[in-house]
C-alpha atoms as a PDB file:
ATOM      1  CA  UNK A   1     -59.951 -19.522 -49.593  1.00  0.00           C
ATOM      2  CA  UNK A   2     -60.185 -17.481 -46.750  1.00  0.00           C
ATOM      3  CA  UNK A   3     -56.918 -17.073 -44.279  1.00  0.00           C
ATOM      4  CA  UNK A   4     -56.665 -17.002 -40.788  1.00  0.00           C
ATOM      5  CA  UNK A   5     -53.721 -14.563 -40.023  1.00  0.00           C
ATOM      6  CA  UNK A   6     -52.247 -13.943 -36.750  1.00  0.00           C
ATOM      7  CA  UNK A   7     -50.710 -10.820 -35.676  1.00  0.00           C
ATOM      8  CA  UNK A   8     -47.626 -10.617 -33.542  1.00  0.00           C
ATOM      9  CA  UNK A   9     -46.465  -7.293 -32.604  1.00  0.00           C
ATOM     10  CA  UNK A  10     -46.141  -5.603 -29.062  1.00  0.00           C
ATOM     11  CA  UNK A  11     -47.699  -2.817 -30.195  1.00  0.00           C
ATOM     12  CA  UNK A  12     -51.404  -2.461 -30.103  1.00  0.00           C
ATOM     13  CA  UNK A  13     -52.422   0.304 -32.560  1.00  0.00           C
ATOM     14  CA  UNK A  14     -49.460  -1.541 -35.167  1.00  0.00           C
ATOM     15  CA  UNK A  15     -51.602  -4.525 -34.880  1.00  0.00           C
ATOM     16  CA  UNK A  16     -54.611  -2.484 -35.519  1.00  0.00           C
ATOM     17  CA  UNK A  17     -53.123  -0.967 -38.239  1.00  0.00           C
ATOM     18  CA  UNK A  18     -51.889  -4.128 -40.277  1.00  0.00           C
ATOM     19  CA  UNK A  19     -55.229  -5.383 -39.702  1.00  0.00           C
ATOM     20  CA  UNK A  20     -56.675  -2.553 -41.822  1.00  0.00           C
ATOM     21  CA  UNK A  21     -53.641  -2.565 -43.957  1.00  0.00           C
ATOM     22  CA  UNK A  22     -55.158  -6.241 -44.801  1.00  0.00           C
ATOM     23  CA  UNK A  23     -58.695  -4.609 -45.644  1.00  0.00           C
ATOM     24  CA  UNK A  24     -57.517  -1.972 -47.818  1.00  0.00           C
ATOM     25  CA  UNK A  25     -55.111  -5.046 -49.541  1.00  0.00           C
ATOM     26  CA  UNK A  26     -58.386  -6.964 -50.874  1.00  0.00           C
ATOM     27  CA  UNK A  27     -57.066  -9.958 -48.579  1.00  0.00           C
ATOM     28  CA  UNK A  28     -59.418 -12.890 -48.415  1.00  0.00           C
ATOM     29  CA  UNK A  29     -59.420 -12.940 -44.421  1.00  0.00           C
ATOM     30  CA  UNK A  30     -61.636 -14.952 -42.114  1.00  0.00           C
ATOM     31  CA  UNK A  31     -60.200 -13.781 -38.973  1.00  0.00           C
ATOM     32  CA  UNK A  32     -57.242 -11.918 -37.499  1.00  0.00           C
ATOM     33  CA  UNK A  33     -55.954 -12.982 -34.122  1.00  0.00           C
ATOM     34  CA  UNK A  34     -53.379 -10.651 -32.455  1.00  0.00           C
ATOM     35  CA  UNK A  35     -50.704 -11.434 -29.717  1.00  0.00           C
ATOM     36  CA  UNK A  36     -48.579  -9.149 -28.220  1.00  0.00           C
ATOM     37  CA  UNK A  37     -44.601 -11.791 -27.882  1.00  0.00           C
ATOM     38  CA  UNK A  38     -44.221 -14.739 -29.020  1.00  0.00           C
ATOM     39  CA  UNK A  39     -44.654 -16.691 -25.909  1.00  0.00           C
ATOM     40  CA  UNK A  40     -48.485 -14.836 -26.732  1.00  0.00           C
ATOM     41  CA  UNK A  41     -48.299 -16.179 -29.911  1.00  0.00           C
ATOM     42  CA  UNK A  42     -47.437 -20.512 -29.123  1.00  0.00           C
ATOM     43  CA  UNK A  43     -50.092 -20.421 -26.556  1.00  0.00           C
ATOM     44  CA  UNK A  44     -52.187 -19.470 -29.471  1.00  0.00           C
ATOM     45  CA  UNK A  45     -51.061 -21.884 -31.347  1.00  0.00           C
ATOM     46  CA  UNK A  46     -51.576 -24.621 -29.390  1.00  0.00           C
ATOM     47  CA  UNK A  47     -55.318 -24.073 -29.405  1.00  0.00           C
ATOM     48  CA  UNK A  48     -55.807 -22.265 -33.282  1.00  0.00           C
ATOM     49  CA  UNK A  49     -54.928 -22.596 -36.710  1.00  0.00           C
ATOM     50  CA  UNK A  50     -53.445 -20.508 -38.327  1.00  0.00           C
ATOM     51  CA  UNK A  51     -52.686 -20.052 -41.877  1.00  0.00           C
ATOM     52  CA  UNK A  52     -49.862 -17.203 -42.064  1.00  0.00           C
ATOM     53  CA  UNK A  53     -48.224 -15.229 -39.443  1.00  0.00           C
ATOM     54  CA  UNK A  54     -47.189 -11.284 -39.451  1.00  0.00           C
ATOM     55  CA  UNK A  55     -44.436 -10.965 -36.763  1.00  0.00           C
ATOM     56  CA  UNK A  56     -42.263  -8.167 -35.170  1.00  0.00           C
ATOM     57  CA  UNK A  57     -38.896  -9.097 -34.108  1.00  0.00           C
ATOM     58  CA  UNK A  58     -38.567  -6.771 -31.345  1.00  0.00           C
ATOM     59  CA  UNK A  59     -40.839  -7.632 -28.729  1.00  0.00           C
ATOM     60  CA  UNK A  60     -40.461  -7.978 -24.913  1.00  0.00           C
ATOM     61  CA  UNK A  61     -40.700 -11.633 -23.225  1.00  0.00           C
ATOM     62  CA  UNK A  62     -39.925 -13.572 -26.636  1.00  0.00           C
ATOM     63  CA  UNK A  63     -38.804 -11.321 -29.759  1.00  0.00           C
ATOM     64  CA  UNK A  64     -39.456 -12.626 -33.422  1.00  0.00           C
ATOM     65  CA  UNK A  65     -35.528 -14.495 -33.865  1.00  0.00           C
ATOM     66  CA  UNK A  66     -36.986 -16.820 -30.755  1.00  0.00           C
ATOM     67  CA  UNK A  67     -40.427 -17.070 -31.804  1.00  0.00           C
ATOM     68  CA  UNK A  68     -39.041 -18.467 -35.418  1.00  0.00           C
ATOM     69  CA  UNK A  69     -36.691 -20.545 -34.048  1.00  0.00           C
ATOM     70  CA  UNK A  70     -39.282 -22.408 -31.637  1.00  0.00           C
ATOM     71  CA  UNK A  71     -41.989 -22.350 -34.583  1.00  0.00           C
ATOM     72  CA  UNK A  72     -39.733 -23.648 -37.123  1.00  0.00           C
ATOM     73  CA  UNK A  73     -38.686 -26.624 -34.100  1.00  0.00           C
ATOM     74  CA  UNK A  74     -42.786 -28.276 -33.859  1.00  0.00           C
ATOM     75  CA  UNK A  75     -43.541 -30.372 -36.746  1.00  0.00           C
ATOM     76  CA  UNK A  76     -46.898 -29.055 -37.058  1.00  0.00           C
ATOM     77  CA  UNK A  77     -46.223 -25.552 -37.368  1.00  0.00           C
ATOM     78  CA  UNK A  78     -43.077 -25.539 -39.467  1.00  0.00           C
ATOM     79  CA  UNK A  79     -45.101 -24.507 -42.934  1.00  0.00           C
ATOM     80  CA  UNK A  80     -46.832 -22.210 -41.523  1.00  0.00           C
ATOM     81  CA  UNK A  81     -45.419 -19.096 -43.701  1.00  0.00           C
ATOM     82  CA  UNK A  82     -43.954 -15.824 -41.544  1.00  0.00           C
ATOM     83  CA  UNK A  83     -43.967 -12.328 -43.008  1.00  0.00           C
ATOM     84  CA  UNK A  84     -41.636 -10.643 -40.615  1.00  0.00           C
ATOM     85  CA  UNK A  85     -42.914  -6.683 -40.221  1.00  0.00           C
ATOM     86  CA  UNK A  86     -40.232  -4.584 -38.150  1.00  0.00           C
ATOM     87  CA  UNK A  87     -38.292  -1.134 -38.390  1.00  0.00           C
ATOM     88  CA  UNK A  88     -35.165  -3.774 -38.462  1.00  0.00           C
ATOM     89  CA  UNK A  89     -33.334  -2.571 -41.784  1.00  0.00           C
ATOM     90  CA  UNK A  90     -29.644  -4.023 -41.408  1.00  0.00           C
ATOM     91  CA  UNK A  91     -28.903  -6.412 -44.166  1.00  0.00           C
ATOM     92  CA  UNK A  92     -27.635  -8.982 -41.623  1.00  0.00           C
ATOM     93  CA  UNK A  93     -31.109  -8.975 -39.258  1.00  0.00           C
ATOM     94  CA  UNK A  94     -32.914  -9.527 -42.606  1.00  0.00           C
ATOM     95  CA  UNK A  95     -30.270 -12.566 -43.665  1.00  0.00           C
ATOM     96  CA  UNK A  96     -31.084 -13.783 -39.948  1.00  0.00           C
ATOM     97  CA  UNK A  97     -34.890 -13.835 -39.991  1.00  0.00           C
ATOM     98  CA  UNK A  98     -34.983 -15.688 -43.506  1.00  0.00           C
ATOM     99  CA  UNK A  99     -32.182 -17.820 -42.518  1.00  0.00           C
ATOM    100  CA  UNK A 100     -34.567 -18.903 -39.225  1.00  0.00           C
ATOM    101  CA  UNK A 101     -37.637 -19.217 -41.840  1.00  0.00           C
ATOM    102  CA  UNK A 102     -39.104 -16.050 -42.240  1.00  0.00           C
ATOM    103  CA  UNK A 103     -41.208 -16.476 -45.850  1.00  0.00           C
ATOM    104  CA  UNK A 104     -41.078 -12.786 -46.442  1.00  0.00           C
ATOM    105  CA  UNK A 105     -39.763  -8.955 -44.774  1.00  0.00           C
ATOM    106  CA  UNK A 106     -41.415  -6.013 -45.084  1.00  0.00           C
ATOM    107  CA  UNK A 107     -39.625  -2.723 -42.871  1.00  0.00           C
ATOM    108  CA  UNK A 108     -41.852  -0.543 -41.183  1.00  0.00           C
ATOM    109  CA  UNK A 109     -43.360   1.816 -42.363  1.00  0.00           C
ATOM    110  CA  UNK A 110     -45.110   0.103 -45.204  1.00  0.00           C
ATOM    111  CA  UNK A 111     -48.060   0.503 -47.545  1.00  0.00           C
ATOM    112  CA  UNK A 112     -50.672  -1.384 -48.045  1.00  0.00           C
ATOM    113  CA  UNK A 113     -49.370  -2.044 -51.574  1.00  0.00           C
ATOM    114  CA  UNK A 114     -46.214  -3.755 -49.947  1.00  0.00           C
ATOM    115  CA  UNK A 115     -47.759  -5.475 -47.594  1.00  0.00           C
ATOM    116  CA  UNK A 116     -49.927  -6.959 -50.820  1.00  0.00           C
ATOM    117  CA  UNK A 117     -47.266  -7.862 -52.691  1.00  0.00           C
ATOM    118  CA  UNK A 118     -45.285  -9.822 -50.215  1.00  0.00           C
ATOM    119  CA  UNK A 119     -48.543 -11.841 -48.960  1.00  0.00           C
ATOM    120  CA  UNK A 120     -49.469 -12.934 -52.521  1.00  0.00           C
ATOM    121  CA  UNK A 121     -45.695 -13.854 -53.361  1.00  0.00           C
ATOM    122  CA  UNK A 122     -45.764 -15.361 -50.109  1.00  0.00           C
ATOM    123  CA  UNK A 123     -49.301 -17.296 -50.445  1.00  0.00           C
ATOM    124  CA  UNK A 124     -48.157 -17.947 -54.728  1.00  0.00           C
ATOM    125  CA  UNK A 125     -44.908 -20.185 -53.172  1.00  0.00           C
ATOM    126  CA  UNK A 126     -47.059 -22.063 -51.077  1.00  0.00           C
ATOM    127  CA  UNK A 127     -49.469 -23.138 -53.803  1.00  0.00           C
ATOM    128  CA  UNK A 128     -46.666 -23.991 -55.559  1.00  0.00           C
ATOM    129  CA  UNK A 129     -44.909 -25.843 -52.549  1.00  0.00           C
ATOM    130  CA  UNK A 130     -48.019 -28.001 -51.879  1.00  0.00           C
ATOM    131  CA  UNK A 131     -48.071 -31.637 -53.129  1.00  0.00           C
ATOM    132  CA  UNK A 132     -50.797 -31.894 -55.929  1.00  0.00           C
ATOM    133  CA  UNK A 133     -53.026 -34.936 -55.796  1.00  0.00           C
ATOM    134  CA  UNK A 134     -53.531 -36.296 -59.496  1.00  0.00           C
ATOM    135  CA  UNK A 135     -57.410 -37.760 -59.877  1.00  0.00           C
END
């Protein structure tokens, strides 16, 4: 099944570059929608789906602790699964972001490879999280 990802990182050409890094991963994608904060990101939200989530924790306006916190808080958004993407490498930001719900963290730079490996782990939990429906 094809995923629609959105992209949440204040820069533009890191955006552009995870987009590709997507490509080059063999990623079943149907669309990629980008946002540049969090606050970005909700109003997006509010009008798309969206199937998994790449976000940066430093960002201006709303950074990625604040943007999980108020995703994790609506009902409807709460499974949707967050690979956090950020230069952050201190054990304790990385123990924060999963403790707020981040599925996954990858540090900058990255590989394509990496980025791979956490989005199947990451999209392999969920198929295993999902209620089965016995016919």
């Amino acid at each position: 099944m094809q995923k629609e990802i959105l992209v949440i990182d204040d820069s533009a050409a890191m955006r552009k570059i995870l987009q590709k890094v997507l490509k080059q991963a063999g990623i079943r994608v149907r669309s990629v929608m980008e946002a540049s904060d969090g606050n970005e990101a909700i109003e997006l939200l509010k009008t798309r789906r969206v199937d998994i989530i790449f976000a940066d924790l430093n960002m201006p306006k709303m950074d990625g602790f604040r943007f999980l916190t108020m995703l994790k808080s609506v009902e409807q958004w709460r499974r949707i699964p967050v690979l956090v993407v950020t230069t952050e490498s201190s054990q304790a930001v990385v123990s924060e972001a999963i403790r707020l719900g981040a599925a996954a963290y990858v540090r900058k730079p990255f590989t394509a490879e990496q980025i791979k490996e956490k989005l199947l782990g990451v999209l392999e939990q969920e198929e295993h999280a999902s209620p089965t429906i016995d016919a």
